[in-house]
Protein backbone atom coordinates (compact mmCIF):
# COMPACT_ATOMS: atom_id res chain seq x y z
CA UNK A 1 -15.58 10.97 20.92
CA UNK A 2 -13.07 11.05 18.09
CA UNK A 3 -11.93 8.22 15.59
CA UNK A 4 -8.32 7.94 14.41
CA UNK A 5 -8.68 6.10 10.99
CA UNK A 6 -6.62 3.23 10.22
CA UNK A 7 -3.86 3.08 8.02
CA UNK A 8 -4.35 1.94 4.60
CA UNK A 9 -4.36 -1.91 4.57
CA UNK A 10 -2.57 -3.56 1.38
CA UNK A 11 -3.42 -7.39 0.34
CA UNK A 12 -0.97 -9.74 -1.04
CA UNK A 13 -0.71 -13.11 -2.13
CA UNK A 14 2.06 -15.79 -2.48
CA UNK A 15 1.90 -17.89 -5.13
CA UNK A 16 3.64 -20.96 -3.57
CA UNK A 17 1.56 -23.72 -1.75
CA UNK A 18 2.27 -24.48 1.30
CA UNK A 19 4.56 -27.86 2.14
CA UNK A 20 4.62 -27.74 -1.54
CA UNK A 21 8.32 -28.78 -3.92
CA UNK A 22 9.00 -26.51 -6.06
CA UNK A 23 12.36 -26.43 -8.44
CA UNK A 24 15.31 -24.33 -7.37
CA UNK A 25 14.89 -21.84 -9.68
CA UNK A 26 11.43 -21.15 -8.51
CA UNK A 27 11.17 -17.44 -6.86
CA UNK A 28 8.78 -16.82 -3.74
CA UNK A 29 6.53 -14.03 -5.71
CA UNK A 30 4.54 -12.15 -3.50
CA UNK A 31 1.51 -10.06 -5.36
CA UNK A 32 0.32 -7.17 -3.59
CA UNK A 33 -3.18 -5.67 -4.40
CA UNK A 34 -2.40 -2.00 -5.06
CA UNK A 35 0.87 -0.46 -6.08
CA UNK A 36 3.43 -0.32 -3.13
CA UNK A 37 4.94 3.10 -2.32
CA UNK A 38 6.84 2.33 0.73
CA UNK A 39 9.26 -0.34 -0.85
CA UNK A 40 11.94 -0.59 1.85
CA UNK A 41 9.29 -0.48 4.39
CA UNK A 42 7.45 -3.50 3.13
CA UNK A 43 11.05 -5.60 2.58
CA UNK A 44 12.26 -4.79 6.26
CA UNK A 45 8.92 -6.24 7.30
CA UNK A 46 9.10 -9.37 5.89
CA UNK A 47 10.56 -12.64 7.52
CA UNK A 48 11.39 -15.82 5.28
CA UNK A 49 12.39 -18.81 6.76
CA UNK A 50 14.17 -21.79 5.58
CA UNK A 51 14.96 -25.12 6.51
CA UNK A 52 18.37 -24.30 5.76
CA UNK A 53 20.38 -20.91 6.01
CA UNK A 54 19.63 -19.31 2.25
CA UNK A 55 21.42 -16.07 0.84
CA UNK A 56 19.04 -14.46 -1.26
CA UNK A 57 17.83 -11.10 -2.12
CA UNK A 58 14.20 -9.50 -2.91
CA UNK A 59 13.84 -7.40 -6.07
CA UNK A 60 10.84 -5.57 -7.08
CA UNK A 61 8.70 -5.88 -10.53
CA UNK A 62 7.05 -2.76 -10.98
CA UNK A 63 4.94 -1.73 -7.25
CA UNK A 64 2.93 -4.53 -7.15
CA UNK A 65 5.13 -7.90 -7.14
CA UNK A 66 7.79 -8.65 -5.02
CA UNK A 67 10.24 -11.58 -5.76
CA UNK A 68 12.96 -13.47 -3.52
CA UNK A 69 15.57 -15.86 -5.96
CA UNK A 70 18.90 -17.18 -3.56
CA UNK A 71 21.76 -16.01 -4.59
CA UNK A 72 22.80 -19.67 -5.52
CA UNK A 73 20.75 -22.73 -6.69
């Protein structure tokens, strides 16, 4: 018998509550446990939905946090 070992698992937090109001200037920050080498991986991965349609962009700070701001307020 042979074992295939599993791909390095990464953990990550959001800091917003959930059914929580927050300003509009407040980002969704995601914090990920170890540095992030595969950014555009991780962004194509990701699925944010709104109540209403929202034109907004991620941008990385440093590997390990990952922010979303709209592109208007």
């Amino acid at each position: 018998m042979s074992f295939v070992p599993a791909p390095a698992t990464i953990g990550v937090q959001i800091i917003e509550g959930y059914q929580r109001t927050y300003g509009v200037g407040m980002p969704i920050v995601l914090s990920f446990s170890r540095p992030v080498t595969r950014k555009a991986a991780v962004e194509k991965a990701l699925e944010l939905t709104t109540s209403r349609r929202v034109v907004g962009a991620w941008s990385w700070n440093g590997s390990q946090a990952l922010y979303f701001r709209p592109r208007d307020y």
